[in-house]
Every structure is written in C-alpha cells, then in structure tokens.
C-alpha atoms as a PDB file:
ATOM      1  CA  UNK A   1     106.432  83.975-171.229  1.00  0.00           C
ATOM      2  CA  UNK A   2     109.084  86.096-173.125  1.00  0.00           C
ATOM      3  CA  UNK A   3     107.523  85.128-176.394  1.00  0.00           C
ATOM      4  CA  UNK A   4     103.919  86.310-175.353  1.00  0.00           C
ATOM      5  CA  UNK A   5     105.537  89.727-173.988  1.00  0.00           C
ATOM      6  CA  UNK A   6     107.492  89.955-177.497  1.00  0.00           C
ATOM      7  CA  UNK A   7     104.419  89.381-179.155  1.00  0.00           C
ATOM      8  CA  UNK A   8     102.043  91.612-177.048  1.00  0.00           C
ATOM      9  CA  UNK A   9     104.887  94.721-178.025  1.00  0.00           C
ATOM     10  CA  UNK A  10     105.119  93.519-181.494  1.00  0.00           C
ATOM     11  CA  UNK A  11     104.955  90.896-184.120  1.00  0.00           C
ATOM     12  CA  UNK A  12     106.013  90.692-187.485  1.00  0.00           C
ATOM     13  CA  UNK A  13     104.124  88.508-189.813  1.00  0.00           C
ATOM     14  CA  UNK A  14     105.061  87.976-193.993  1.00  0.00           C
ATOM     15  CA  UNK A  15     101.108  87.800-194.961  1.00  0.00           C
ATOM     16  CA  UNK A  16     102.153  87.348-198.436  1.00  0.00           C
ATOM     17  CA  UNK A  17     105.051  86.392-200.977  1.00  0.00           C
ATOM     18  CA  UNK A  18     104.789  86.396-204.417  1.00  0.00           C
ATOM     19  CA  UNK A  19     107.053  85.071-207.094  1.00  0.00           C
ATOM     20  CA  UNK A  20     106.632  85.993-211.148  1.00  0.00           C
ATOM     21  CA  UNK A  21     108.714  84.782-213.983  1.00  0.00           C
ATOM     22  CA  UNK A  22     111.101  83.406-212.760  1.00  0.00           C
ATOM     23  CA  UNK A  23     112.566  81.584-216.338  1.00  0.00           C
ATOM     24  CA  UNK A  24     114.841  84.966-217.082  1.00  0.00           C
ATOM     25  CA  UNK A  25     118.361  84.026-215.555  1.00  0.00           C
ATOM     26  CA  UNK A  26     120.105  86.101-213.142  1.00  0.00           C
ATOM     27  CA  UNK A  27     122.754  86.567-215.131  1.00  0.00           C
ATOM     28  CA  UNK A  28     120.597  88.063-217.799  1.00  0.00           C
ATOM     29  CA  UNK A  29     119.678  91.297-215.663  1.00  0.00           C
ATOM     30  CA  UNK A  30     121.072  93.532-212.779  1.00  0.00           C
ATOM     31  CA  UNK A  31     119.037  93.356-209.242  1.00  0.00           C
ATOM     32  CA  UNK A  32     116.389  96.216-208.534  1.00  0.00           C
ATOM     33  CA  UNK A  33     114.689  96.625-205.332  1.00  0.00           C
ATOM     34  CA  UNK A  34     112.030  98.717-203.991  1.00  0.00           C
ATOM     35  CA  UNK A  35     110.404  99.024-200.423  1.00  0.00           C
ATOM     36  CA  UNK A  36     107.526 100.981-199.219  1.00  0.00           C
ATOM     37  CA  UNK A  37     105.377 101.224-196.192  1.00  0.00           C
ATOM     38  CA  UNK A  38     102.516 102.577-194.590  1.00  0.00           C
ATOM     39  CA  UNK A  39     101.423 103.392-191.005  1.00  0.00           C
ATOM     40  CA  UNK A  40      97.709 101.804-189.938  1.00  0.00           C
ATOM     41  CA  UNK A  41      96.112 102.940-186.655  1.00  0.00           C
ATOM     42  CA  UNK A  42      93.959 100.852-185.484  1.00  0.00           C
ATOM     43  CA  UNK A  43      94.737  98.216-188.441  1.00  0.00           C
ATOM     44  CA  UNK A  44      92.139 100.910-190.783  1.00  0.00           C
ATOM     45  CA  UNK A  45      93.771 101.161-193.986  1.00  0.00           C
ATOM     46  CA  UNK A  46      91.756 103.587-196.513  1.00  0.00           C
ATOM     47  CA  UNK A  47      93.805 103.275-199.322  1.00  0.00           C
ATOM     48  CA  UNK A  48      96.596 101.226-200.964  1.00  0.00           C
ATOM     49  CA  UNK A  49      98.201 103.142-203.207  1.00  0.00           C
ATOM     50  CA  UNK A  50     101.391 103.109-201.289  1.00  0.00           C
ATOM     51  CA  UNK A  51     101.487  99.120-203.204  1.00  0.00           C
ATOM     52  CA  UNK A  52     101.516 100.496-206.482  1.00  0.00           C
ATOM     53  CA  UNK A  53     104.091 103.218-205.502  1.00  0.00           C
ATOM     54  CA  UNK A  54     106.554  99.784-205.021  1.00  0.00           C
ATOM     55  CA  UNK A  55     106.145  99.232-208.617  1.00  0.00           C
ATOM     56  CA  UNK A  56     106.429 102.876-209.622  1.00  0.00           C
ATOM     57  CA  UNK A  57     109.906 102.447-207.873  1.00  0.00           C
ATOM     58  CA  UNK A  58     111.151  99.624-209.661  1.00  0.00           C
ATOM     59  CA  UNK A  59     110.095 101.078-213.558  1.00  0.00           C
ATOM     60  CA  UNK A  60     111.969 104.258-211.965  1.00  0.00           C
ATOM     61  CA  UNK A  61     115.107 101.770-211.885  1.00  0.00           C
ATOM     62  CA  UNK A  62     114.748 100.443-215.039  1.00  0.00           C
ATOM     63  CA  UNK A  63     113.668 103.197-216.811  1.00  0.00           C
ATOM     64  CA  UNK A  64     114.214 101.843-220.645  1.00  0.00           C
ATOM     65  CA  UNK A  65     114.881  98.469-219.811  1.00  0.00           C
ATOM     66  CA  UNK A  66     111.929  95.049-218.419  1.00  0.00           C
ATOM     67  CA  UNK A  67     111.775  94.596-215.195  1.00  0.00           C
ATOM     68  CA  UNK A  68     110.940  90.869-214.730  1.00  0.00           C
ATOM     69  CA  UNK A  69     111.779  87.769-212.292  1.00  0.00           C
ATOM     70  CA  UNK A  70     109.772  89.910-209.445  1.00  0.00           C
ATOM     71  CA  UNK A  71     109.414  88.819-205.918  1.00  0.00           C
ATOM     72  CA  UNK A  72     107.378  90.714-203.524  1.00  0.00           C
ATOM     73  CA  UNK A  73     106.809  90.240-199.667  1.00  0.00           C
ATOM     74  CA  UNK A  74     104.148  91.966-197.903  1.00  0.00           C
ATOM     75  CA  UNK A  75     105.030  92.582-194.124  1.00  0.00           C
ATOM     76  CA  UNK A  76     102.961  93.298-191.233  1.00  0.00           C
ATOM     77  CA  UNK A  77     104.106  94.429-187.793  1.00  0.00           C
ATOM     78  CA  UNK A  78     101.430  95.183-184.983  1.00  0.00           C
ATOM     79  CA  UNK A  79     102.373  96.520-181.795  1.00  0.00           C
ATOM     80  CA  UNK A  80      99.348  97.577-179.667  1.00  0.00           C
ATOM     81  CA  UNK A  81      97.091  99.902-181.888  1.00  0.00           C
ATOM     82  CA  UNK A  82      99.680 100.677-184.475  1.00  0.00           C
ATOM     83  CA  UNK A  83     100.440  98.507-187.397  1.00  0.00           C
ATOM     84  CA  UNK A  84     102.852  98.941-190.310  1.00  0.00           C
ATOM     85  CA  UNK A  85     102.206  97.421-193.628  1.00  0.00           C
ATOM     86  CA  UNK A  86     105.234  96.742-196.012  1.00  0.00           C
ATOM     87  CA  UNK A  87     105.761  96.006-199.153  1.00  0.00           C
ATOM     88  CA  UNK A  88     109.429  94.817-200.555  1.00  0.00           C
ATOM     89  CA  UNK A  89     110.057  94.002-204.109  1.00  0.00           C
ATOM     90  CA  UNK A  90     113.305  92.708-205.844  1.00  0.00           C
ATOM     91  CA  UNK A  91     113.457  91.903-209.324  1.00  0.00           C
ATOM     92  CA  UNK A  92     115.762  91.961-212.311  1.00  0.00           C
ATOM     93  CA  UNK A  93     116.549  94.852-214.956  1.00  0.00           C
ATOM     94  CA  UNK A  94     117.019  93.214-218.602  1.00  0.00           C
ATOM     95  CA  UNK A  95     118.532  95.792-220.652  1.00  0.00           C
ATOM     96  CA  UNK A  96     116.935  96.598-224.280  1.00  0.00           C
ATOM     97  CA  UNK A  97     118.200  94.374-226.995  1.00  0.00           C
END
C-alpha cells in the first residue's frame, strides 16, 4: 500500500542511459558534468531543446579541449499532471595535445 501511495504522488523512472566511447581512460581527462530539466504539464512536451542545451553545457566546460567518454541519463518524474524530464551528462575533458 505505501508503494502505490508513493507512486500515485510520484515516481521516478531512468527512461534512458547512454554510454559513448568509453576506450579514453579516466586518467586521461578531468570529469565534466551537466544537468538540465524541463517542466511537462500534462506529459505535452513541444520542444526539446532543453537536451541539446546539456551538451551546450559540457563544450562550455571544455572549451578548447574533447569532451569524450559521455554518459547521459534521461530522468522522468510524474506526480499527478506534472512531469519533469531530466537530462544528466558526465563525461571527460582531454586537454589539447
């Protein structure tokens, strides 16, 4: 019963994860992160923009440098007629040569 009244005020879900080259070491780069969200009513969405304003973030960090080994998780959380979409990206900054 607690876990359908937790669920009917709000659940979190990770609807996606996505990992991209991973073969640069840690080591090799410092840590970046970037986070966005955006507020749905109704779970409408009429743009996504705020996605590519999570990679605009992590160039901003690594301004003269390539951002690589990314991972990004997209969040949902619903509660009632509000929904927030998220989008969190970590990666690695490689310095020019």
């Amino acid at each position: 019963m607690a876990g359908l009244m937790t669920c009917l005020l709000g659940c979190t879900t990770v609807r996606s994860v996505h990992l991209s080259n991973l073969s640069v070491p840690k080591e090799s780069g410092r840590p970046i992160s970037a986070k966005v969200s955006k507020v749905l009513v109704l779970g409408i969405g009429f743009s996504s923009d705020y996605v590519f304003e999570a990679r605009q973030r992590l160039y901003k960090l690594c301004p003269d440098g390539v951002v690589t080994g990314v991972l990004s998780v997209f969040e949902s959380k619903n509660a009632l007629l509000l929904s927030i979409e998220t989008v969190k990206v970590r990666a690695y900054c490689v310095p020019p040569s």
